[in-house]
C-alpha atoms as a PDB file:
ATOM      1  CA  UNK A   1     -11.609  -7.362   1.186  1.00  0.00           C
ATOM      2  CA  UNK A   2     -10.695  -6.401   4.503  1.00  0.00           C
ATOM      3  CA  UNK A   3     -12.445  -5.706   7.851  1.00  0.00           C
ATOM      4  CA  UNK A   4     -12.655  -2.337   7.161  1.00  0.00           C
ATOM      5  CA  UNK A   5     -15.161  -2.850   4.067  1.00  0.00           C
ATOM      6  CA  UNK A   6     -17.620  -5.186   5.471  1.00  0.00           C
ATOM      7  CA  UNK A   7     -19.862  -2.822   6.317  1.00  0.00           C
ATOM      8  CA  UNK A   8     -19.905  -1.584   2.440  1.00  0.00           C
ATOM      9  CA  UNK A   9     -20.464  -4.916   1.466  1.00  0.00           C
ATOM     10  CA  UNK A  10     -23.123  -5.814   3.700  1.00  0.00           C
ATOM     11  CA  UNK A  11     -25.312  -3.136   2.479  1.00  0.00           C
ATOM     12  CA  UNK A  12     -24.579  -3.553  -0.985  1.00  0.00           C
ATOM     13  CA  UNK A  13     -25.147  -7.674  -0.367  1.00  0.00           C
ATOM     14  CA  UNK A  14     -28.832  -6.734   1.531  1.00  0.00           C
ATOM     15  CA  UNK A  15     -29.838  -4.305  -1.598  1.00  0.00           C
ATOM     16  CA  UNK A  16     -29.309  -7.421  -3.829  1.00  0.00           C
ATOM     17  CA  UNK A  17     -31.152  -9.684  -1.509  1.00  0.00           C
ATOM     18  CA  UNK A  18     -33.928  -7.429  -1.017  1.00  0.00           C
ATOM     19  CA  UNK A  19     -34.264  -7.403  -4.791  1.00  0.00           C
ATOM     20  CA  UNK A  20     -34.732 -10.945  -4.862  1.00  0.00           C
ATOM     21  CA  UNK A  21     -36.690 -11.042  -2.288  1.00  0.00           C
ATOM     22  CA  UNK A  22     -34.514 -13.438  -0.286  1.00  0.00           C
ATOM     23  CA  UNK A  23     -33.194 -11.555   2.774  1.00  0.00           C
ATOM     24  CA  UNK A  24     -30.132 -12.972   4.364  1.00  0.00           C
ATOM     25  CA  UNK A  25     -29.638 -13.705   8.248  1.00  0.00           C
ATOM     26  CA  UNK A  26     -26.547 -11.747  10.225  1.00  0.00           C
ATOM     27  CA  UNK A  27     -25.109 -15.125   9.965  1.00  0.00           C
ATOM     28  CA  UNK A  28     -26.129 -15.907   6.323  1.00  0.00           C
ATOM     29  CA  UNK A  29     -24.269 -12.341   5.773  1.00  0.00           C
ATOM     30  CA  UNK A  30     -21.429 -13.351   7.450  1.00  0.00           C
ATOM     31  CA  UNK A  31     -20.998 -16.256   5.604  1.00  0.00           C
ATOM     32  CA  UNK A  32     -20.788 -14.345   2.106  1.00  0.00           C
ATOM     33  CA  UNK A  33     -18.363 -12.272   3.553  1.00  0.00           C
ATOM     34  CA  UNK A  34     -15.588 -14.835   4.614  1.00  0.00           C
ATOM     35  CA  UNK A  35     -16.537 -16.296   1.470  1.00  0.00           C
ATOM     36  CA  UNK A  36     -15.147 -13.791  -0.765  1.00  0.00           C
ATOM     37  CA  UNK A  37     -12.742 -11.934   1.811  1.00  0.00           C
ATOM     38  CA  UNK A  38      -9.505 -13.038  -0.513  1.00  0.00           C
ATOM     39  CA  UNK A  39     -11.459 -10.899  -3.501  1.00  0.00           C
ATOM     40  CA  UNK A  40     -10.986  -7.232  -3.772  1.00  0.00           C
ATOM     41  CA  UNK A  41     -13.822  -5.052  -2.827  1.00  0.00           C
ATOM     42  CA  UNK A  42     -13.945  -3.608  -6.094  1.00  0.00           C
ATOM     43  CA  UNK A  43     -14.395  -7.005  -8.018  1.00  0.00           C
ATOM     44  CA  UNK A  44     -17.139  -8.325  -5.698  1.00  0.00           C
ATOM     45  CA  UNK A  45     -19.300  -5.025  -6.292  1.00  0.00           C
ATOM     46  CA  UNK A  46     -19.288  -5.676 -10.123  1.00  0.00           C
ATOM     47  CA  UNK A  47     -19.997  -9.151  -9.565  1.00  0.00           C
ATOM     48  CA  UNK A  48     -23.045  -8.029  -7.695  1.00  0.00           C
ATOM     49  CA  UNK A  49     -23.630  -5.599 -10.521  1.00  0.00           C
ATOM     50  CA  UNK A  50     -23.399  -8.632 -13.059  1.00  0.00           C
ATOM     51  CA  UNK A  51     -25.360 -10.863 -11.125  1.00  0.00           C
ATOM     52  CA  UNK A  52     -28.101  -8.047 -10.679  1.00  0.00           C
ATOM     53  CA  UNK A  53     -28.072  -7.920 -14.216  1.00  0.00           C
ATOM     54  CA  UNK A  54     -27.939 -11.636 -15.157  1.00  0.00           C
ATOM     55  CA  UNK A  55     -29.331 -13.832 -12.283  1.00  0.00           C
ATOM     56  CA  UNK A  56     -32.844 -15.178 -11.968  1.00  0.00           C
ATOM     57  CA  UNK A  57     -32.314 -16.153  -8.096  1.00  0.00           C
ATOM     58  CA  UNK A  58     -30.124 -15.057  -5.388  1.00  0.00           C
ATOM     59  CA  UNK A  59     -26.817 -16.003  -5.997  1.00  0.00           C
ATOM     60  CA  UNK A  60     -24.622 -17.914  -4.036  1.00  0.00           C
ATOM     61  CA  UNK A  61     -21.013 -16.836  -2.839  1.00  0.00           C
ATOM     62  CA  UNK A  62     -19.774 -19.211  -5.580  1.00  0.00           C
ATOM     63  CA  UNK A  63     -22.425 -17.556  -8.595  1.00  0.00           C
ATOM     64  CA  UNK A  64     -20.360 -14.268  -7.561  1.00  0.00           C
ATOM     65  CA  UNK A  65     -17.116 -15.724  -7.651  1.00  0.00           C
ATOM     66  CA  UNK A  66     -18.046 -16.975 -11.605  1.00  0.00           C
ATOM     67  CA  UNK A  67     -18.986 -14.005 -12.386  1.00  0.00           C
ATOM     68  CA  UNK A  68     -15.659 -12.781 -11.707  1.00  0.00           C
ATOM     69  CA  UNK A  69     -13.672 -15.552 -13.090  1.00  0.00           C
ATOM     70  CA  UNK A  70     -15.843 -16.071 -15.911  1.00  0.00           C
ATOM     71  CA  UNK A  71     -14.567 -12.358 -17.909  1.00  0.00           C
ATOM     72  CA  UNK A  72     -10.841 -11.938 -16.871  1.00  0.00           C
ATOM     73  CA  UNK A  73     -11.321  -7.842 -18.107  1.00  0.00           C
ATOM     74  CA  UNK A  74     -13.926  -7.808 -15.204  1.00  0.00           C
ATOM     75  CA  UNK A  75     -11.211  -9.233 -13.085  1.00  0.00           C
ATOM     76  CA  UNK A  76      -8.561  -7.279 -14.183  1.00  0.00           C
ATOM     77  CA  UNK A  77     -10.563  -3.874 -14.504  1.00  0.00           C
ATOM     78  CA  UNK A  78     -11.996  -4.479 -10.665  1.00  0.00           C
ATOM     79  CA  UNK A  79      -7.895  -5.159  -9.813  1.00  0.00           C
ATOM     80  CA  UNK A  80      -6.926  -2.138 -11.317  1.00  0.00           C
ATOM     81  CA  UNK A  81      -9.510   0.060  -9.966  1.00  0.00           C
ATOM     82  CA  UNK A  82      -8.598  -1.479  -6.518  1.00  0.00           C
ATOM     83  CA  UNK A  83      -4.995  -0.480  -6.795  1.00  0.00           C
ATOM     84  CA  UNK A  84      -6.104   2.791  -7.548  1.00  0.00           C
ATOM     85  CA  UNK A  85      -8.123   2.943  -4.378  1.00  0.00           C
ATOM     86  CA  UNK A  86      -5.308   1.895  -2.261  1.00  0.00           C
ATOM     87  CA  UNK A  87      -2.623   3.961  -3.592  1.00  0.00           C
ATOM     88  CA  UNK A  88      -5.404   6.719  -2.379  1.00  0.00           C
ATOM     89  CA  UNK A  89      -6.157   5.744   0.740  1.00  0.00           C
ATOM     90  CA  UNK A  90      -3.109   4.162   1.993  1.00  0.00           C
ATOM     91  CA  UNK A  91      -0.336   6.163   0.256  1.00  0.00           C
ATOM     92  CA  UNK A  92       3.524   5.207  -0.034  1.00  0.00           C
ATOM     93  CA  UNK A  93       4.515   5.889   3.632  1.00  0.00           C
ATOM     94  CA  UNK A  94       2.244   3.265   5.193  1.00  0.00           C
ATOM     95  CA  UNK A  95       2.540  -0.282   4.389  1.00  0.00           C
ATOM     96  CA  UNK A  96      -0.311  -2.085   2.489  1.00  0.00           C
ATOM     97  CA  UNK A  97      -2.070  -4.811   3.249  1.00  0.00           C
ATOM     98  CA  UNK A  98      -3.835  -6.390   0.427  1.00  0.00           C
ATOM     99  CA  UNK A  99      -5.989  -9.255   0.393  1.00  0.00           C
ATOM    100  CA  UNK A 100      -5.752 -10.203  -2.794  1.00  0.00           C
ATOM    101  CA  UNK A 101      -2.622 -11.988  -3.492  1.00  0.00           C
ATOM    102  CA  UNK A 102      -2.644 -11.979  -7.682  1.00  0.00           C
ATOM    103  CA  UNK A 103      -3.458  -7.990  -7.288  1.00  0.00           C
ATOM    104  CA  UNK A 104      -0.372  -7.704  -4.829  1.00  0.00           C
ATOM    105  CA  UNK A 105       2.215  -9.353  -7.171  1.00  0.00           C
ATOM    106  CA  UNK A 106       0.595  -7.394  -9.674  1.00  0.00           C
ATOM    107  CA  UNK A 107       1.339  -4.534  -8.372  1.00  0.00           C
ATOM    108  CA  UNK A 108       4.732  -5.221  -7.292  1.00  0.00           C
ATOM    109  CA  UNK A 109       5.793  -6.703 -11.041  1.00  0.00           C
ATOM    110  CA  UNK A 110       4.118  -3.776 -12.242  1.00  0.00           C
ATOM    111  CA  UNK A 111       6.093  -1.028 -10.377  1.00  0.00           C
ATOM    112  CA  UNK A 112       9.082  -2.576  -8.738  1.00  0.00           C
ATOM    113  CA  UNK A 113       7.785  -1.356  -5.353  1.00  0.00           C
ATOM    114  CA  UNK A 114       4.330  -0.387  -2.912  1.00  0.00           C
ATOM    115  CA  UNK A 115       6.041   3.201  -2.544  1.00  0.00           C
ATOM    116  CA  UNK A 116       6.771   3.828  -6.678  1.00  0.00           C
ATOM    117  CA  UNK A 117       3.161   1.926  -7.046  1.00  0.00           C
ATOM    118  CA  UNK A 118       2.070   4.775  -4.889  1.00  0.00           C
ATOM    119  CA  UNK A 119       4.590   7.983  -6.253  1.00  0.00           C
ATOM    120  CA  UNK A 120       5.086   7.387  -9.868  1.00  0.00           C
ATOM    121  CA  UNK A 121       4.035  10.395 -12.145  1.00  0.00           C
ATOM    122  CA  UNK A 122       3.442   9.604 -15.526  1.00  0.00           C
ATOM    123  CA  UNK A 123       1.984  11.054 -18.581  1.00  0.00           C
ATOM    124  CA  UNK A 124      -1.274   9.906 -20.024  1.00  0.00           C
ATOM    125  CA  UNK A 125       0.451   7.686 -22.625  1.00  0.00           C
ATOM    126  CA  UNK A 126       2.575   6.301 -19.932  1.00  0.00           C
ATOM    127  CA  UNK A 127      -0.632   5.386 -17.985  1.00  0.00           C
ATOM    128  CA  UNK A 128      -2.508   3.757 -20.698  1.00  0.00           C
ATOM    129  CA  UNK A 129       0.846   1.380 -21.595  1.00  0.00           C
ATOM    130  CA  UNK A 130       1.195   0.447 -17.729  1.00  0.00           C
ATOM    131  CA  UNK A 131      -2.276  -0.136 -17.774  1.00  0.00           C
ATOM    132  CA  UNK A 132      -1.952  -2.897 -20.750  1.00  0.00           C
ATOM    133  CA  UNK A 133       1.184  -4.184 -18.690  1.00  0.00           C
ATOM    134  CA  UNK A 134      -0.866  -4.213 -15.560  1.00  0.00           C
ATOM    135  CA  UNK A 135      -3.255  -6.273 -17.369  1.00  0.00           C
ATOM    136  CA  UNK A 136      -0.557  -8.695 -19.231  1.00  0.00           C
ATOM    137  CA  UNK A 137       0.751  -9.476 -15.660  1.00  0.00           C
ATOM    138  CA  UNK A 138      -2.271 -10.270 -13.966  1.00  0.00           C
ATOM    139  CA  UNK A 139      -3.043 -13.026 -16.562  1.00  0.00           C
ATOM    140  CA  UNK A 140       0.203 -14.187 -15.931  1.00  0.00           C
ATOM    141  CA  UNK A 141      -0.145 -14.195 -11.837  1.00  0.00           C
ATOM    142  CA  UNK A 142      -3.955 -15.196 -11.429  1.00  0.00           C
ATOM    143  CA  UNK A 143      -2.491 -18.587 -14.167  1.00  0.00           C
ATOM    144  CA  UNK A 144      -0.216 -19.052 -11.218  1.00  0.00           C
ATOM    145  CA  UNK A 145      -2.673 -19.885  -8.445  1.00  0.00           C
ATOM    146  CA  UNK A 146      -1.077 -17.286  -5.689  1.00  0.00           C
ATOM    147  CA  UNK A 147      -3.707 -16.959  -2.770  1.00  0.00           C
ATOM    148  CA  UNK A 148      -3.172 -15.325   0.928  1.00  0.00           C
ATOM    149  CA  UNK A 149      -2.808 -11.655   1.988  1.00  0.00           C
ATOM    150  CA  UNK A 150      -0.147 -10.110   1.101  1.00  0.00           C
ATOM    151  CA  UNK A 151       1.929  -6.814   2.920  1.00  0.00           C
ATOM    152  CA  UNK A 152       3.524  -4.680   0.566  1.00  0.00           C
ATOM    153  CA  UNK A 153       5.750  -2.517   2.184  1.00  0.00           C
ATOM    154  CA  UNK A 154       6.287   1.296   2.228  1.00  0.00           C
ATOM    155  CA  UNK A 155       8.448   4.141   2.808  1.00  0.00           C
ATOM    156  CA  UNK A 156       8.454   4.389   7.023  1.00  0.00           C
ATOM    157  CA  UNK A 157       8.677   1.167   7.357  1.00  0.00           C
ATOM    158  CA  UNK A 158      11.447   0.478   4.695  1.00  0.00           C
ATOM    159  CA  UNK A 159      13.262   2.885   6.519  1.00  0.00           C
ATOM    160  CA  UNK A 160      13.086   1.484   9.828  1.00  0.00           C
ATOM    161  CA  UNK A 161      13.994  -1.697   9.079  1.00  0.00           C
ATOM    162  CA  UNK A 162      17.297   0.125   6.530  1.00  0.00           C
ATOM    163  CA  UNK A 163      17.899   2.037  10.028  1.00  0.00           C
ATOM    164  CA  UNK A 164      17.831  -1.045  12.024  1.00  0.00           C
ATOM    165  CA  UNK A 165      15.014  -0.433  14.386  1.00  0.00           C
ATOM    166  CA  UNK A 166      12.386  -3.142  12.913  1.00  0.00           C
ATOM    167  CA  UNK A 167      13.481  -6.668  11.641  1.00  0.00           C
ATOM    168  CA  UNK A 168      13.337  -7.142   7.668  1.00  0.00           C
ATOM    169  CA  UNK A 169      10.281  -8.154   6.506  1.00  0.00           C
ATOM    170  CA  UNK A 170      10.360 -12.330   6.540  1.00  0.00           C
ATOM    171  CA  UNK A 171       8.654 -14.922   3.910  1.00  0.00           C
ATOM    172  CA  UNK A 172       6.797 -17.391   3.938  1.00  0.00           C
ATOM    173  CA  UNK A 173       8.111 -20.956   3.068  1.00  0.00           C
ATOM    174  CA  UNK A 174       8.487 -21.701  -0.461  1.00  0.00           C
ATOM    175  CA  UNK A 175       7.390 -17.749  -1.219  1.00  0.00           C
ATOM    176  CA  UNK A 176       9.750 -16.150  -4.686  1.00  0.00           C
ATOM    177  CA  UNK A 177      11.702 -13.939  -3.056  1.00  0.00           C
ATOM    178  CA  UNK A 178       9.846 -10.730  -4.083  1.00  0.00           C
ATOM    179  CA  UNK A 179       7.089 -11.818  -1.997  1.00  0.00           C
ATOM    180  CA  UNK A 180       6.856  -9.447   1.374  1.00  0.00           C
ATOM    181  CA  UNK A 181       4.897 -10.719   4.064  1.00  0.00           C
ATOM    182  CA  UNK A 182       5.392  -8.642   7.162  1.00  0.00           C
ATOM    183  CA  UNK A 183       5.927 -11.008  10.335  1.00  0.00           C
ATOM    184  CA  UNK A 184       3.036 -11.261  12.666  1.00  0.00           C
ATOM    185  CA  UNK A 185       2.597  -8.569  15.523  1.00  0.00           C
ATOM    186  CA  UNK A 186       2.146  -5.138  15.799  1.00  0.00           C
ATOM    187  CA  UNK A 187       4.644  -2.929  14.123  1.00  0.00           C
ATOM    188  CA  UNK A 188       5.707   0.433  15.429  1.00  0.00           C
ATOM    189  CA  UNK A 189       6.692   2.706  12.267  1.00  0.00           C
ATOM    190  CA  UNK A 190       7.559   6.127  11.774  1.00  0.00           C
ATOM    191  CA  UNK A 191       5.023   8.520  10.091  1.00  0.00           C
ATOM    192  CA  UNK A 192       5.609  11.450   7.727  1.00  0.00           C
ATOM    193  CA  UNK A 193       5.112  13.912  10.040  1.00  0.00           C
ATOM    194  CA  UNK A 194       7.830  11.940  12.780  1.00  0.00           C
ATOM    195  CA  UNK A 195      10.056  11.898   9.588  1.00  0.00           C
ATOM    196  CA  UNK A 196      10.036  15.099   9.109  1.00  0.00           C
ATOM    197  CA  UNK A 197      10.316  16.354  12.629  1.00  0.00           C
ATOM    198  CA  UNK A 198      13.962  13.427  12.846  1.00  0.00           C
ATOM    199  CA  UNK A 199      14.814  15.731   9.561  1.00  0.00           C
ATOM    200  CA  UNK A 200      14.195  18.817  10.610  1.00  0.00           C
ATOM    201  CA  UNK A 201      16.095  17.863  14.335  1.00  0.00           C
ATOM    202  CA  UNK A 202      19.487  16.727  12.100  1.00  0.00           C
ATOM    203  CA  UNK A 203      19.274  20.007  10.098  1.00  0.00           C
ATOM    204  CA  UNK A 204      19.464  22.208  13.523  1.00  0.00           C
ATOM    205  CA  UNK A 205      21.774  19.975  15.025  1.00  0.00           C
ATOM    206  CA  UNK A 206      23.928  20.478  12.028  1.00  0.00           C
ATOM    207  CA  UNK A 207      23.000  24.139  11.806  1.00  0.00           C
ATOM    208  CA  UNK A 208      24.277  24.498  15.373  1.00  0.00           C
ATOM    209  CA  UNK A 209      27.756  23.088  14.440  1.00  0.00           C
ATOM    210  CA  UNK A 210      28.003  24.880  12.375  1.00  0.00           C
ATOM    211  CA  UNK A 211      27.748  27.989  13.884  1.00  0.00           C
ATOM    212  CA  UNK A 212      29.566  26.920  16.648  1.00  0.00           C
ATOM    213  CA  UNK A 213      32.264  26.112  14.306  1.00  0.00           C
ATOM    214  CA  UNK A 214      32.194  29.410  12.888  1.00  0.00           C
ATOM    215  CA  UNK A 215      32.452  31.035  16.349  1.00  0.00           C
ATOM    216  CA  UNK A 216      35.285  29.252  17.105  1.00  0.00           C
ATOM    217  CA  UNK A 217      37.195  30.559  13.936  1.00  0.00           C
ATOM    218  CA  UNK A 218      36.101  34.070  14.533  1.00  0.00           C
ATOM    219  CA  UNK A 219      37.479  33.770  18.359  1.00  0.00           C
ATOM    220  CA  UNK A 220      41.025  32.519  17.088  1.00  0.00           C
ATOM    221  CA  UNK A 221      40.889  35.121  14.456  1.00  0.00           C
ATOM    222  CA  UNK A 222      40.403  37.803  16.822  1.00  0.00           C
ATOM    223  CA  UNK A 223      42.576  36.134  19.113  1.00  0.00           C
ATOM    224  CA  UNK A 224      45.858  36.109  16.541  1.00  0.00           C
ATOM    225  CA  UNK A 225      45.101  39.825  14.858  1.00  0.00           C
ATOM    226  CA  UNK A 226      45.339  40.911  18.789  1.00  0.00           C
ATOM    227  CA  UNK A 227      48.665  38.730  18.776  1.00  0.00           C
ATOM    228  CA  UNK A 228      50.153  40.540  15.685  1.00  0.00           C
ATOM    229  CA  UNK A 229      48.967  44.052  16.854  1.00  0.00           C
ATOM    230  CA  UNK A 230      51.619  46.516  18.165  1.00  0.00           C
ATOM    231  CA  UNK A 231      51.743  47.541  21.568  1.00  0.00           C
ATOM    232  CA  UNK A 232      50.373  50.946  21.515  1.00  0.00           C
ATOM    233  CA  UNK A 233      52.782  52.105  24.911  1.00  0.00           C
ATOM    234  CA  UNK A 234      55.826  51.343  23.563  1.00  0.00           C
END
């Protein structure tokens, strides 16, 4: 989870408490939060589903966390729906920061790429096979222990860096070398719309030289056929 869906979380979490009649402090809320930050928002709200469902008491940030861990389709379902979120919100052009480091190498084993992860069209059969593999490869990754955020990076910002104005993303010590974790500061990228405003300036530019080109030839033209003409006085 990130900043950004605390607030969603919080509500959801105070429901659940209310329910149990056990309300929870600013700080107690707080706590859960940081607690389950590295899981995506989508797999903590079926946890708190489950544990609605299941639990006797209040649970704990750890009774959540089991009853993630305890069905890996829960896990893998709440990963996938996640992706699907982000690919949404975020989109190919901006780079993706994801929380969730088994659902970012997913994603990246899945499709090759943040920006194909984001673009790929596909028919339904397609889908439900990538789906499977999606699946397949989170068992695989989650086995592997991989924890931390991860930045997955997309189309303005793969650009920059290919054009030379941002350094290439840099990795962690000891990180496989598919792992992209942007380095720390604020990054100044291009958006689509500056894209296609640098695109639109190179076609005019070009459009102009051209013209001026053809200007030129038309000059000379005129310029030799009033060479080879015959002097009407004479």
């Amino acid at each position: 989870m990130t900043d950004a869906d605390a607030g969603l979380f919080v509500a959801r979490l105070a429901v659940l408490a209310e329910i149990f009649s056990s309300p929870l402090s600013a700080t107690a809320q707080a706590v859960y939060f940081e607690a389950l930050r590295d899981l995506p928002l989508a797999a903590v709200e079926q946890a708190l589903t489950i544990c609605l469902q299941t639990c006797r008491f209040m649970p704990r940030p750890a009774d959540l966390r089991h009853a993630i861990a305890g069905d890996p389709d829960t896990a893998i379902e709440a990963a996938w729906l996640e992706y699907k979120r982000l690919a949404r919100a975020i989109g190919g052009y901006a780079s993706a920061p994801i929380a969730d480091a088994v659902l970012a190498e997913t994603i990246l084993a899945t499709f090759g790429s943040w920006e194909a992860a984001c673009w790929t069209d596909r028919t339904p059969e397609m889908w439900t096979a990538t789906r499977k593999e999606f699946g397949r490869i989170y068992r695989v990754m989650a086995a592997r222990g991989e924890t931390g955020p991860r930045t997955l990076v997309g189309y303005c910002e793969r650009v920059n860096v290919e054009a030379g104005y941002l350094a290439p993303p840099s990795r962690l010590e000891g990180d496989a070398p598919s792992r992209r974790v942007l380095p720390a500061g604020t990054l100044t990228v291009l958006t689509r719309e500056q894209d296609d405003d640098t695109r639109r300036r190179a076609e005019r530019r070009d459009a102009i030289q051209r013209g001026l080109a053809a200007a030129i030839d038309r000059r000379d033209a005129r310029a030799r056929a009033t060479e080879g003409a015959p002097d009407e006085q004479s």
